[in-house]
C-alpha atoms as a PDB file:
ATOM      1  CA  UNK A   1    -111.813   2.191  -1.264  1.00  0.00           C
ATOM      2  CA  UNK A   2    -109.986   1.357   1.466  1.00  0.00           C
ATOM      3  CA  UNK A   3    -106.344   3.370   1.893  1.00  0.00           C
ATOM      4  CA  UNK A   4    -102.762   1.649   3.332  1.00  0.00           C
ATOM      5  CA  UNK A   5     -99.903   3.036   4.091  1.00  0.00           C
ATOM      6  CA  UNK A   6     -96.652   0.832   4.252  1.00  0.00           C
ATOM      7  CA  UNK A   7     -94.498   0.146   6.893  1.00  0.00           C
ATOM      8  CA  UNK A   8     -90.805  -0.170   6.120  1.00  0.00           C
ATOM      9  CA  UNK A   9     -88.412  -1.867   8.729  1.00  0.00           C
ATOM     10  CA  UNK A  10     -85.072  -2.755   7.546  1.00  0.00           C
ATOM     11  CA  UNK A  11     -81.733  -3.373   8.935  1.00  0.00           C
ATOM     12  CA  UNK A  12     -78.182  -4.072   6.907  1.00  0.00           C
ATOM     13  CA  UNK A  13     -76.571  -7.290   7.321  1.00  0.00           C
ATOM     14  CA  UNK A  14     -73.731  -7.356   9.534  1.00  0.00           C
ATOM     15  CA  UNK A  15     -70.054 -10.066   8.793  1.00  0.00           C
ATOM     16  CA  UNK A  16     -68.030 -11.104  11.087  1.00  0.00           C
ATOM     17  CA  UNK A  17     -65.069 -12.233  10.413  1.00  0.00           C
ATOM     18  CA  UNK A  18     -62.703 -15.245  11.678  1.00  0.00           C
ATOM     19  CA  UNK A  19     -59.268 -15.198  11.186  1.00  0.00           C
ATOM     20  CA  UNK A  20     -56.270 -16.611  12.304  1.00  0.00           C
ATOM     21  CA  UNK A  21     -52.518 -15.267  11.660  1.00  0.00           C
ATOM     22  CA  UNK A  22     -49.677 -17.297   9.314  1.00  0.00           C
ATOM     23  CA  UNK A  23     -47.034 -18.407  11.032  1.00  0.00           C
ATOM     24  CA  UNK A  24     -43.499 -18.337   9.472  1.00  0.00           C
ATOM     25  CA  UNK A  25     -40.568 -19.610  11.555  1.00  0.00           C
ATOM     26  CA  UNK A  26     -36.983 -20.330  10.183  1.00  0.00           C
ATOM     27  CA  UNK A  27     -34.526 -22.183  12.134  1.00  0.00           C
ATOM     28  CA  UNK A  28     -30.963 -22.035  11.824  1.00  0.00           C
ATOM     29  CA  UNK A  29     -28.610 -24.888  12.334  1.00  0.00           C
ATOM     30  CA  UNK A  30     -24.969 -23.243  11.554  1.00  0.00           C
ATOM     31  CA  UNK A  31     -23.237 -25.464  13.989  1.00  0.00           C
ATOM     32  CA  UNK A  32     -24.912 -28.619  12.544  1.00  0.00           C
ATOM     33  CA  UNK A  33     -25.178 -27.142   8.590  1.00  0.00           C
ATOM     34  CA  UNK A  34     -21.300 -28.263   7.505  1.00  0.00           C
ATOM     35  CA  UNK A  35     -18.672 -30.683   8.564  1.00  0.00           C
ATOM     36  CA  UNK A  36     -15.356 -29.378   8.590  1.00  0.00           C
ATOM     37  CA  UNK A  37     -12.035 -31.509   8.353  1.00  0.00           C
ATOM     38  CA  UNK A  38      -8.400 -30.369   8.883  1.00  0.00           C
ATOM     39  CA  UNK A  39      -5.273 -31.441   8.628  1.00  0.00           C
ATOM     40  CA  UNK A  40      -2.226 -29.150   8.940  1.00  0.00           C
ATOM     41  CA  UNK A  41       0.615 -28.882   7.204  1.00  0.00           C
ATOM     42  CA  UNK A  42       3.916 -30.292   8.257  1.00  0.00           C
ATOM     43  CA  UNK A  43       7.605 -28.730   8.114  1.00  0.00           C
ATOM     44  CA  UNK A  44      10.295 -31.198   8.415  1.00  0.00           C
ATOM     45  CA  UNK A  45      13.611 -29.745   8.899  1.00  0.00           C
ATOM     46  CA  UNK A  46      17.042 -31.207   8.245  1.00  0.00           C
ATOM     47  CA  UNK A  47      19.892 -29.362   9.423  1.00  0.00           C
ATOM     48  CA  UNK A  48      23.708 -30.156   8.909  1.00  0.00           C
ATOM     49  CA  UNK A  49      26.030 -27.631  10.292  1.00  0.00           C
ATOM     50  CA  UNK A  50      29.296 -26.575   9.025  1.00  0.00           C
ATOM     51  CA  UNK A  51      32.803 -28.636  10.103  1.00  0.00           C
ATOM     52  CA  UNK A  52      36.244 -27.528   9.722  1.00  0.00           C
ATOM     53  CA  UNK A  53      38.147 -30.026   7.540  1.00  0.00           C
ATOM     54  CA  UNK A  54      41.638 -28.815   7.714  1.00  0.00           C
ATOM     55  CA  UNK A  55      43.622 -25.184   9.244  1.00  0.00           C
ATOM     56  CA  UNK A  56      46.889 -24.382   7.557  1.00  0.00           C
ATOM     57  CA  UNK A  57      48.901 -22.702   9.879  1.00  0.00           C
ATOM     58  CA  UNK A  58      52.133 -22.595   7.179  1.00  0.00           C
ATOM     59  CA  UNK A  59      52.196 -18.986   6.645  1.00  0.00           C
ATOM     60  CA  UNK A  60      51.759 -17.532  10.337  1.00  0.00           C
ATOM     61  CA  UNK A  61      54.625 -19.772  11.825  1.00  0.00           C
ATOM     62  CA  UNK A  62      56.480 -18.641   9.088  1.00  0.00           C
ATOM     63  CA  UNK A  63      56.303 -15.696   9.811  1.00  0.00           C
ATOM     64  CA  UNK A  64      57.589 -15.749  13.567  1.00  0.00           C
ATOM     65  CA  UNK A  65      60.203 -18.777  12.492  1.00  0.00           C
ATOM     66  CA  UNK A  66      58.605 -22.052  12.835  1.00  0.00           C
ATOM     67  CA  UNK A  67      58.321 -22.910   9.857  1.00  0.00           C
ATOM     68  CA  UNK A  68      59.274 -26.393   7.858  1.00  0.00           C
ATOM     69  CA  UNK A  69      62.907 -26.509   6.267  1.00  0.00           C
ATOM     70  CA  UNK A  70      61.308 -26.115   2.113  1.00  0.00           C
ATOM     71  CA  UNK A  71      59.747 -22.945   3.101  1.00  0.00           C
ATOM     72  CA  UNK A  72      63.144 -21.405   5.779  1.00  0.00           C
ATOM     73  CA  UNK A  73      65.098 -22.323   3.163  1.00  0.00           C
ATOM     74  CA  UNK A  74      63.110 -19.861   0.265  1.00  0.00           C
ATOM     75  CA  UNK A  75      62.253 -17.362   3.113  1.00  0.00           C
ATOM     76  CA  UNK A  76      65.772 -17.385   4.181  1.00  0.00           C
ATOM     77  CA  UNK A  77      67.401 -17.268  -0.046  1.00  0.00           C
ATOM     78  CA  UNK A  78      65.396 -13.554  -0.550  1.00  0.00           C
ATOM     79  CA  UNK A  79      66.225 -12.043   2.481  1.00  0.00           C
ATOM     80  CA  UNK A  80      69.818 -13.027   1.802  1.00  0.00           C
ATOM     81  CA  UNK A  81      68.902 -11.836  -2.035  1.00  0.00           C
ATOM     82  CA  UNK A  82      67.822  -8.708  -0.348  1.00  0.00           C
ATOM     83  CA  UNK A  83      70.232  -8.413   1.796  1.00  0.00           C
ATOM     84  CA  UNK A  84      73.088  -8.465  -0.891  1.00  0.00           C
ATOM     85  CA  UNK A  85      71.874  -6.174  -3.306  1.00  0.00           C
ATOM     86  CA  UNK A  86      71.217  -3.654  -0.286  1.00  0.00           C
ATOM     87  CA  UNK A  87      74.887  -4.156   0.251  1.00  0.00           C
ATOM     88  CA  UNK A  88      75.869  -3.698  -3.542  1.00  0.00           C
ATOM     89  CA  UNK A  89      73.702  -0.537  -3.200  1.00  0.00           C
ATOM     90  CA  UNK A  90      75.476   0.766  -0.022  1.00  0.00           C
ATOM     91  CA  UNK A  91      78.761   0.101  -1.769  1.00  0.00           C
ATOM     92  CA  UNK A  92      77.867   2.180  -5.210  1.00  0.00           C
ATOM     93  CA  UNK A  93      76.324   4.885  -3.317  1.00  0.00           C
ATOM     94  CA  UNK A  94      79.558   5.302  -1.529  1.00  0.00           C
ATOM     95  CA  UNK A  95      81.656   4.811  -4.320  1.00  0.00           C
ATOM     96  CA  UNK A  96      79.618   7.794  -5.818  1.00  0.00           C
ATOM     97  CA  UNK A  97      80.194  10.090  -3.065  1.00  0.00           C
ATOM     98  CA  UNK A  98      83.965   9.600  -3.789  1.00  0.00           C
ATOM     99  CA  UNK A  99      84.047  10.061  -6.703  1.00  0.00           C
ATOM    100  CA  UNK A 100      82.216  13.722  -6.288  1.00  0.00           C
ATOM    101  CA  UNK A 101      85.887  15.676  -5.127  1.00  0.00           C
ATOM    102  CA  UNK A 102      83.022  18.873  -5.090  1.00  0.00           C
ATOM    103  CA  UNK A 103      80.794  17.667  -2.532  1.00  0.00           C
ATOM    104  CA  UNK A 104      83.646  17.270   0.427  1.00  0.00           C
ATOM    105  CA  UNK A 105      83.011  13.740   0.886  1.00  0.00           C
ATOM    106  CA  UNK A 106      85.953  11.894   2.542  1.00  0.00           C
ATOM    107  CA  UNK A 107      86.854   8.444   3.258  1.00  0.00           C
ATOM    108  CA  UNK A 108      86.667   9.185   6.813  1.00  0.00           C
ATOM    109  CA  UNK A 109      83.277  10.277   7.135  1.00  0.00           C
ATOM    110  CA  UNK A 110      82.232   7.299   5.309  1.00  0.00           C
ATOM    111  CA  UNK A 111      84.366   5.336   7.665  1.00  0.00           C
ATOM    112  CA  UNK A 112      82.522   7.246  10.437  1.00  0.00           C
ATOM    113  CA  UNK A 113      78.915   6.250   9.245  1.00  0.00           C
ATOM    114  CA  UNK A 114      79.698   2.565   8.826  1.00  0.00           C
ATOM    115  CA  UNK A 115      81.266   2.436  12.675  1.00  0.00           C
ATOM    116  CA  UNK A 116      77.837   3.844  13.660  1.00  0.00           C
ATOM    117  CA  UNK A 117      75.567   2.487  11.741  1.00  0.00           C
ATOM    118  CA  UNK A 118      71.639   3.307  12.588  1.00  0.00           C
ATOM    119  CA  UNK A 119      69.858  -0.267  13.057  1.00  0.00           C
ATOM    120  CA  UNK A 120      65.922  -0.384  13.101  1.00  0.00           C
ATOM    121  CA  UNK A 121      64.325  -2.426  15.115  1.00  0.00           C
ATOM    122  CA  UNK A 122      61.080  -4.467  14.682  1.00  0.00           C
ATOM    123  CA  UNK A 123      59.507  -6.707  16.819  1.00  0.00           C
ATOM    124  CA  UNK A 124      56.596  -8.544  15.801  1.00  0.00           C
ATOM    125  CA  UNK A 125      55.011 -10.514  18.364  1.00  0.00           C
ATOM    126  CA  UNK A 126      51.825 -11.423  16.027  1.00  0.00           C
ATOM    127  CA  UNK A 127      51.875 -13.080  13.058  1.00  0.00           C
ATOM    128  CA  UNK A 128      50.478 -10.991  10.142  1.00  0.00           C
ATOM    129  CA  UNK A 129      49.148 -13.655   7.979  1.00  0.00           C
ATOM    130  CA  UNK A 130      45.839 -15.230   9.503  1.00  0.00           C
ATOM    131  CA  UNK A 131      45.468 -19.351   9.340  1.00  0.00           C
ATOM    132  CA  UNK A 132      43.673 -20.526   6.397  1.00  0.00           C
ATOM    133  CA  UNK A 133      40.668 -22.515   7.413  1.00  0.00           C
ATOM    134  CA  UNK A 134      38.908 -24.988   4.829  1.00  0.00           C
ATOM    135  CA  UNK A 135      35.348 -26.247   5.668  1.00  0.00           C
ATOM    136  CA  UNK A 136      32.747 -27.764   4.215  1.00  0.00           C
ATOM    137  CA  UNK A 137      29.951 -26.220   4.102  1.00  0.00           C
ATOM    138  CA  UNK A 138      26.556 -26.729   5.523  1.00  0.00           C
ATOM    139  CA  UNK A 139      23.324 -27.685   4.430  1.00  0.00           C
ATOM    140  CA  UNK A 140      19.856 -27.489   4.962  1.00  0.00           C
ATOM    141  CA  UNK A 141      17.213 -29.745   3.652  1.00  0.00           C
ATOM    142  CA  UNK A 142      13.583 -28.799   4.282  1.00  0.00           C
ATOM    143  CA  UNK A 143      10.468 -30.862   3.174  1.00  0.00           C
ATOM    144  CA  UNK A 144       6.884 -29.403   3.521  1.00  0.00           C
ATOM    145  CA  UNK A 145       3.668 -31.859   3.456  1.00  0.00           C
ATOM    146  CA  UNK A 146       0.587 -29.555   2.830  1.00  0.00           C
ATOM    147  CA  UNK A 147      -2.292 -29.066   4.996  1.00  0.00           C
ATOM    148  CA  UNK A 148      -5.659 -28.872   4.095  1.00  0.00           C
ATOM    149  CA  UNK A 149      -9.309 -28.119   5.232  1.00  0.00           C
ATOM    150  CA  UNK A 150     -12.048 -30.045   3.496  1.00  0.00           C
ATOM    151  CA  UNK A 151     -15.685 -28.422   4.360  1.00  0.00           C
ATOM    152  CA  UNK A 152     -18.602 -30.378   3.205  1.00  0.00           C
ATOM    153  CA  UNK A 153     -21.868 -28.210   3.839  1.00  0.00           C
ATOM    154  CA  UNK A 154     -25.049 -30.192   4.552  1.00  0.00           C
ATOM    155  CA  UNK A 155     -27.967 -28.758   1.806  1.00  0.00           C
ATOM    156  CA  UNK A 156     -30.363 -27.861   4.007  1.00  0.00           C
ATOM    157  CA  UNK A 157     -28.675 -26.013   6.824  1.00  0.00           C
ATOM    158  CA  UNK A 158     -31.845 -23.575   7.210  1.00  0.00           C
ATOM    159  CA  UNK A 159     -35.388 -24.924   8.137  1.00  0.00           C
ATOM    160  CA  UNK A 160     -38.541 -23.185   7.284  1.00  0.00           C
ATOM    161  CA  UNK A 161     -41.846 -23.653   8.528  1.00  0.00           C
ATOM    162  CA  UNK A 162     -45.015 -22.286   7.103  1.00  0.00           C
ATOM    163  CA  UNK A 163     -48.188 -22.574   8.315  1.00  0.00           C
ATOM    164  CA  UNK A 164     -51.193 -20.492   6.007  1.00  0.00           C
ATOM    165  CA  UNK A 165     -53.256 -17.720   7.947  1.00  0.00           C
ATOM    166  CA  UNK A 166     -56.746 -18.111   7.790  1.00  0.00           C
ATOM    167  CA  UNK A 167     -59.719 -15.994   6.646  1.00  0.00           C
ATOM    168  CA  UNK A 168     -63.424 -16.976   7.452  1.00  0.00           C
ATOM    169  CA  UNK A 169     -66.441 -14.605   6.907  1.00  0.00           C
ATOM    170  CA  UNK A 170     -69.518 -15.393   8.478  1.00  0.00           C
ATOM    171  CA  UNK A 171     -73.055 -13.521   8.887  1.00  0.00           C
ATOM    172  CA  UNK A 172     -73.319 -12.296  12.113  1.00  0.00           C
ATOM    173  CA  UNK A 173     -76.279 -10.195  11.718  1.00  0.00           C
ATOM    174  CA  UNK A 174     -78.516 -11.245   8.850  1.00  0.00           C
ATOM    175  CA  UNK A 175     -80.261  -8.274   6.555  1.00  0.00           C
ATOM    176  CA  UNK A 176     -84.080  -8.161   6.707  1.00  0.00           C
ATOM    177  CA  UNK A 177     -86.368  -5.981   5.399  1.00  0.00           C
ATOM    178  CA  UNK A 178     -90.197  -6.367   6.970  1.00  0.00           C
ATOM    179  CA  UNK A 179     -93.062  -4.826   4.904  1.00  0.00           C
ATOM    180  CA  UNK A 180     -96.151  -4.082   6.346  1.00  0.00           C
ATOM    181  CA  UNK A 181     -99.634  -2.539   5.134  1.00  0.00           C
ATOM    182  CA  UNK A 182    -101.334  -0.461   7.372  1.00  0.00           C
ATOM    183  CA  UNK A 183    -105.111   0.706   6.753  1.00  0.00           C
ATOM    184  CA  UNK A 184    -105.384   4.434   7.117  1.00  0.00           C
ATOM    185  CA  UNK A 185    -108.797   5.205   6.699  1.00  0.00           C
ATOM    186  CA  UNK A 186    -111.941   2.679   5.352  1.00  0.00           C
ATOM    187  CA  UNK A 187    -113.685   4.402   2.882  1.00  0.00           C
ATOM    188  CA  UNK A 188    -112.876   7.580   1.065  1.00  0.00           C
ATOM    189  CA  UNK A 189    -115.006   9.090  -1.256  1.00  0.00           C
ATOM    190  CA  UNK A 190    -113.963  10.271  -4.642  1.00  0.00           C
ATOM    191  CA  UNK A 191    -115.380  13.014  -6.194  1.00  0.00           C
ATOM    192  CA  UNK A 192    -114.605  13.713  -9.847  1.00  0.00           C
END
């Protein structure tokens, strides 16, 4: 009987691998991705200034004598009305003093103040009424037309390109396995 022994050779398969990378790129167009429209507002602005329609000066020439005749003539009736009841006053007051024989009051010392009399003086070189000034008044009419700002955005203001990565295995090195019988001896005897 003839006797083999086997001969094993093997290797493992080896892969290789292909591949290529996915590409993403996004492009932004801000300037191009809306349309803006403006208008501003306007202000329109009408102005009308005060005028003077009329001064009365009546009541400071009055007072420093210019006045018109109507208005002497009342001016001039109280300070005569004055005046006389100053006088009527004067004239009881003395009477009084007279008539008191216990208070030492003669007719010559009354006699002596009315020679001398004390007289106040006032001069007034400003009148002290101010003018009355009528006017009409002012006005100022303002009309506003609104502005505005109208954006319209385009829908696709943003771009994306995609492009897939790729993944291909391949056998670089393929597995084998190799078998072979090899005689060891020719005959062998067998003894039972």
């Amino acid at each position: 009987m003839l006797i083999y022994n086997l001969d094993i050779k093997f290797s493992f398969g080896e892969l290789g691998i292909n591949y290529k990378k996915g590409n993403l790129e996004i492009k932004k167009d801000i300037t191009g991705g809306f349309d803006l429209e403006k208008n501003p507002p306007e202000l329109d602005i009408n102005l009308e200034l005060p005028k003077i329609e009329k001064i009365d000066l009546k009541a400071p020439f009055s007072e420093i004598g210019l006045a018109d005749m109507p208005t002497l003539s009342k001016q001039w009736f109280y300070e005569n009305q004055y005046l006389t009841w100053q006088a009527v006053e004067k004239i009881v007051r003395e009477g009084d003093e007279l008539g008191a024989i216990e208070k030492g009051v003669s007719i010559s010392d009354i006699a002596e103040l009315n020679a001398f009399p004390e007289k106040d003086y006032n001069v007034d070189l400003i009148p002290d009424s101010p003018p009355e000034i009528f006017f009409k008044e002012g006005k100022i009419n303002a009309s506003l037309k609104e502005g505005f700002v109208k954006v319209k955005i385009n829908p696709f203001p943003i771009d994306i390109s995609y492009e897939y990565g790729e993944v291909k295995p391949y056998l670089q090195k393929p597995p084998y396995i190799k078998i072979t019988a090899v005689k060891v001896g020719k005959n062998v005897d067998v003894k039972i």
